[in-house]
N, C-alpha and C. Protein backbone atom coordinates (compact mmCIF):
# COMPACT_ATOMS: atom_id res chain seq x y z
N UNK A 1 -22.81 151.94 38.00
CA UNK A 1 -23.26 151.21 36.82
C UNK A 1 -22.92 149.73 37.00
N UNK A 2 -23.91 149.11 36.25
CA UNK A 2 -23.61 147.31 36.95
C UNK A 2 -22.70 146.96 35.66
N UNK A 3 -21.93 145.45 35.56
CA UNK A 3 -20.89 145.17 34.81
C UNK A 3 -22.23 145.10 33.62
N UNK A 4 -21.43 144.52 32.03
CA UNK A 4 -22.13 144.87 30.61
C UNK A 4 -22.37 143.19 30.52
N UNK A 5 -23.52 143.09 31.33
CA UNK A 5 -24.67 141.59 31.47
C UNK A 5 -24.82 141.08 29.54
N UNK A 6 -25.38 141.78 28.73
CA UNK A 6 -25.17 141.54 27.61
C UNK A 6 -24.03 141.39 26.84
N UNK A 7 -22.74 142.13 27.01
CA UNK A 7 -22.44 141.19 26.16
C UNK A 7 -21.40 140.20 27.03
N UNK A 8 -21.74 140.13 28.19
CA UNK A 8 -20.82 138.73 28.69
C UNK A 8 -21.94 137.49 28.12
N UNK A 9 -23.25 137.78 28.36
CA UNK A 9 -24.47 136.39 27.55
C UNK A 9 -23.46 136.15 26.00
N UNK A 10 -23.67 137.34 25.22
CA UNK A 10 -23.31 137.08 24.10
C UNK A 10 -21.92 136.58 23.79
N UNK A 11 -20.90 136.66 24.84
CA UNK A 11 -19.52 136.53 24.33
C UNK A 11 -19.55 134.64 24.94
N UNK A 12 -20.22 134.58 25.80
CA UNK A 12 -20.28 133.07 26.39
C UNK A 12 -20.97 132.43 24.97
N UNK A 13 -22.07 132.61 24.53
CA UNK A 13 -23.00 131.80 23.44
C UNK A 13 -22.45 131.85 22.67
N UNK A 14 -21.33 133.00 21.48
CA UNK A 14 -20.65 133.07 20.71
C UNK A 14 -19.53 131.83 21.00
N UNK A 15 -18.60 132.04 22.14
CA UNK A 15 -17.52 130.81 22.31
C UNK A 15 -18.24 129.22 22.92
N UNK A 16 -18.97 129.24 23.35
CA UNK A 16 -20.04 128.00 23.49
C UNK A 16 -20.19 127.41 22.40
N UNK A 17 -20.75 128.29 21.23
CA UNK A 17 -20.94 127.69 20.35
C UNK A 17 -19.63 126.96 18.91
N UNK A 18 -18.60 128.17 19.26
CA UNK A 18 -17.30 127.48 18.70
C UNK A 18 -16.45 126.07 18.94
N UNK A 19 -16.63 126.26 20.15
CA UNK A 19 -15.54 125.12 21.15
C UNK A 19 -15.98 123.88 21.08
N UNK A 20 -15.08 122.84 21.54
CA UNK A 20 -15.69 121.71 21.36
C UNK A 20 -16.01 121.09 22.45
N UNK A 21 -15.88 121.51 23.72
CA UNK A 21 -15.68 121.29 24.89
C UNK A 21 -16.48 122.74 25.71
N UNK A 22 -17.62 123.03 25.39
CA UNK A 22 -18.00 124.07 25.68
C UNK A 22 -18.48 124.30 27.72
N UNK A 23 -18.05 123.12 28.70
CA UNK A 23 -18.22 123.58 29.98
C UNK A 23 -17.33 123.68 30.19
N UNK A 24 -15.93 123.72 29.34
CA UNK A 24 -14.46 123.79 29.72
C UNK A 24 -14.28 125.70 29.83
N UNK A 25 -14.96 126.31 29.28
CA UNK A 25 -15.13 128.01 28.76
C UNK A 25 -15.35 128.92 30.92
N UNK A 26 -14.74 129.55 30.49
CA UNK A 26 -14.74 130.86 31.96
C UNK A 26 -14.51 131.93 31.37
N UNK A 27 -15.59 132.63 31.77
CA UNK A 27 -15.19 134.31 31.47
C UNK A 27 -15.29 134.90 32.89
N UNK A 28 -14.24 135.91 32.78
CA UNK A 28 -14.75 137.02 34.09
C UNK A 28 -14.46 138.36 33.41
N UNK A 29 -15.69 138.55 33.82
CA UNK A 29 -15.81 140.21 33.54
C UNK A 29 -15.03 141.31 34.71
N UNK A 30 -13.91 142.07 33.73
CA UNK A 30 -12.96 142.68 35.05
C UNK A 30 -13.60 144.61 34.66
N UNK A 31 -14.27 145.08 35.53
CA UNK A 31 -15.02 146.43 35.32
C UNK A 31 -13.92 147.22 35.88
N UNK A 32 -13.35 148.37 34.86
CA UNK A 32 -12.31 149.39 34.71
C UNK A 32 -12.39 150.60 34.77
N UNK A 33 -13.20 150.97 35.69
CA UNK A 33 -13.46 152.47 35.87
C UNK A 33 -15.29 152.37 35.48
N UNK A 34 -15.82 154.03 35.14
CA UNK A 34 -17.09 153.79 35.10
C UNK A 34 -17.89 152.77 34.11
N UNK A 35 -16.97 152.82 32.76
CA UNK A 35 -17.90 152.62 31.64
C UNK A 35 -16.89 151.62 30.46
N UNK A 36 -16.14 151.00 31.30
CA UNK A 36 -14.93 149.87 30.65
C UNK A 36 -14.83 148.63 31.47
N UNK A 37 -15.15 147.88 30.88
CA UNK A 37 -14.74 146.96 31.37
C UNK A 37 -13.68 145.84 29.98
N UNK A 38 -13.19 144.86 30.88
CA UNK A 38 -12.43 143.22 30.31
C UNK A 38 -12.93 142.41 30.26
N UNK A 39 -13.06 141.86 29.04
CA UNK A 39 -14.00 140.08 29.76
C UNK A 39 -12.33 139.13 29.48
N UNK A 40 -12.54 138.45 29.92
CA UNK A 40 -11.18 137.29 30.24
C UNK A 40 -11.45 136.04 29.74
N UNK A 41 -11.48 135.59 28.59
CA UNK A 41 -11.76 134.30 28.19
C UNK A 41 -10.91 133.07 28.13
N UNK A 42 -11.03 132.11 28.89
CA UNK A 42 -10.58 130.68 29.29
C UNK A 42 -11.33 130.06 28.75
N UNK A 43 -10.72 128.48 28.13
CA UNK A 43 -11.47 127.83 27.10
C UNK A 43 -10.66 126.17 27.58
N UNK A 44 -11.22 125.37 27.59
CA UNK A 44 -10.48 123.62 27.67
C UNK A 44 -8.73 123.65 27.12
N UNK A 45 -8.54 122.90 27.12
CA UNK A 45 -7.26 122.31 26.79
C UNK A 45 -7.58 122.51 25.19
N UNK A 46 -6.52 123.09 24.34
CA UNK A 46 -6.94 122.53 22.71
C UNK A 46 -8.06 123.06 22.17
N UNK A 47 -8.99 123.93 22.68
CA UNK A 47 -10.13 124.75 21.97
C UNK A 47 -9.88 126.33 21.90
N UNK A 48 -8.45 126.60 22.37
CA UNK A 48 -8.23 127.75 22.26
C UNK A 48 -7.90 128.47 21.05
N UNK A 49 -7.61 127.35 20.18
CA UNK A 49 -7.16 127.66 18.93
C UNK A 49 -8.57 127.34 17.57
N UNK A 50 -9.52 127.38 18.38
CA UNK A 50 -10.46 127.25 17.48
C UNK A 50 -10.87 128.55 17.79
N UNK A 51 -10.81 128.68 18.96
CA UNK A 51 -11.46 130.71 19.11
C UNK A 51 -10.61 131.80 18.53
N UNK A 52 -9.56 131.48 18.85
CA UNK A 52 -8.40 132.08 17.67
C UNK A 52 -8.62 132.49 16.45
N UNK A 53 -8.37 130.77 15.81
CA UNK A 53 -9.03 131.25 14.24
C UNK A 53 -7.56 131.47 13.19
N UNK A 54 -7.97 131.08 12.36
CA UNK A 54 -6.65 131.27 11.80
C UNK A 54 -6.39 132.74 11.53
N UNK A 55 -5.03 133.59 11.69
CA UNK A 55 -4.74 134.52 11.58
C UNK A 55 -5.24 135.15 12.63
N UNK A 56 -5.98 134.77 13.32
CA UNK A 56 -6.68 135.58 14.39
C UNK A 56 -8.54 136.19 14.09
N UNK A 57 -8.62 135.88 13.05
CA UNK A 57 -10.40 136.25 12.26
C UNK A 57 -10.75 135.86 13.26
N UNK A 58 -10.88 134.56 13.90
CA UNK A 58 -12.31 134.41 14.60
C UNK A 58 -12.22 135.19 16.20
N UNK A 59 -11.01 135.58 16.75
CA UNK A 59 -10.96 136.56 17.97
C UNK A 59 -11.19 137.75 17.52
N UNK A 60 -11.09 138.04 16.34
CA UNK A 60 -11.41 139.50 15.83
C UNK A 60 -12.66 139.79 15.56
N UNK A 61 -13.08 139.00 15.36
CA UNK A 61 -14.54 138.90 14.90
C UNK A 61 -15.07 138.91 16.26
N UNK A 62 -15.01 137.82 17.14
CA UNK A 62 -15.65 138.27 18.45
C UNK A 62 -15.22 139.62 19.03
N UNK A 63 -14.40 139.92 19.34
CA UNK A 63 -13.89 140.99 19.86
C UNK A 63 -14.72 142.58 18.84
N UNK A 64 -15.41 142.24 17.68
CA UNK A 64 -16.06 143.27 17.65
C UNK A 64 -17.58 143.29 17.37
N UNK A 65 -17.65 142.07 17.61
CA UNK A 65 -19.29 141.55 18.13
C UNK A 65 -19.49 141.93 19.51
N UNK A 66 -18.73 142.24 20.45
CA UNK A 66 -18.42 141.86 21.61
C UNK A 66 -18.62 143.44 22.08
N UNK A 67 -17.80 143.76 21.10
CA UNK A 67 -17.74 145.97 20.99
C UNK A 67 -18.99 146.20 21.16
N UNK A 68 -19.53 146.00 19.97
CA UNK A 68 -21.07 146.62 19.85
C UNK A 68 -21.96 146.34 21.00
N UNK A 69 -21.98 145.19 21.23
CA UNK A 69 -23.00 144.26 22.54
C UNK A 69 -22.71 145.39 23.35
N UNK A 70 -21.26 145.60 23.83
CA UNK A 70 -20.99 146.64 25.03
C UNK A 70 -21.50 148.18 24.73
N UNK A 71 -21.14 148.27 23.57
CA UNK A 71 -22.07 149.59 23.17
C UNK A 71 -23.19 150.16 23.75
N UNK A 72 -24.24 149.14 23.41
CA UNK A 72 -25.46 149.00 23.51
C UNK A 72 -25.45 149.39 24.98
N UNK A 73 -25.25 148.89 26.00
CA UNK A 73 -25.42 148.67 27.56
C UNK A 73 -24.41 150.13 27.94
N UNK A 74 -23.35 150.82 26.81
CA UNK A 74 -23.02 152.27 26.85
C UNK A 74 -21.71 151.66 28.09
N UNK A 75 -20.75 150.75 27.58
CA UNK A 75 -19.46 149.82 27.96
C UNK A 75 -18.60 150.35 26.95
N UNK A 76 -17.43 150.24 27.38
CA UNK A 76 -16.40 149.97 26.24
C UNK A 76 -16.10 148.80 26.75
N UNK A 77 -16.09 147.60 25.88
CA UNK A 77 -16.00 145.95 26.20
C UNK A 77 -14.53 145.37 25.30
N UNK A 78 -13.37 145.05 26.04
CA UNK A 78 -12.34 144.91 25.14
C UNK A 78 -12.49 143.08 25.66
N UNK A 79 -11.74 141.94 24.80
CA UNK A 79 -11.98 140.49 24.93
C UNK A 79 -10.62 140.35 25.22
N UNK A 80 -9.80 139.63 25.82
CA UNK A 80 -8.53 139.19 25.98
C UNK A 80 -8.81 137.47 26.15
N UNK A 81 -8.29 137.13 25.56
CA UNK A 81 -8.00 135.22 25.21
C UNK A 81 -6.99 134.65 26.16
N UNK A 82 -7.34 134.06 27.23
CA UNK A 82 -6.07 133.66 27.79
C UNK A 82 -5.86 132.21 28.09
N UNK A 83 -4.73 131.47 28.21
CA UNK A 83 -4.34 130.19 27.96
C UNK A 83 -4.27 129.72 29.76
């Protein structure tokens, strides 16, 4: 099975569109057996805390926008934020 092409589009356009510095953004998609994969999100200096979100809403919110997308393509898609 190939890595979950949709929702890495969608998890890039979702944080693209947050950040303020949006060519500062890297994801890598890390595939975990047949039907799991990680996406790994890197973001500029100082825009990490806009993906954040206060309390954490706006990583939560992606992270289950992010679910479903993987759904769809029949992924389990978990988001990890890293500095």
């Amino acid at each position: 099975m190939t890595k979950p092409e949709i929702a890495e589009r969608v998890l890039r356009y979702v944080v693209e569109n947050i950040v303020d510095e949006p060519t500062g953004i890297q994801i890598e998609m890390i595939e975990e057996g047949d039907a799991a994969a990680t996406a790994e999100v890197r973001t500029a200096k100082g825009d990490m805390g806009r993906v954040i979100g206060r309390r954490g809403r706006t990583a939560r919110s992606i992270r289950t926008v992010i679910s479903a997308a993987g759904e769809e393509e029949g992924f389990d898609v978990r988001v990890e934020f890293l500095d």
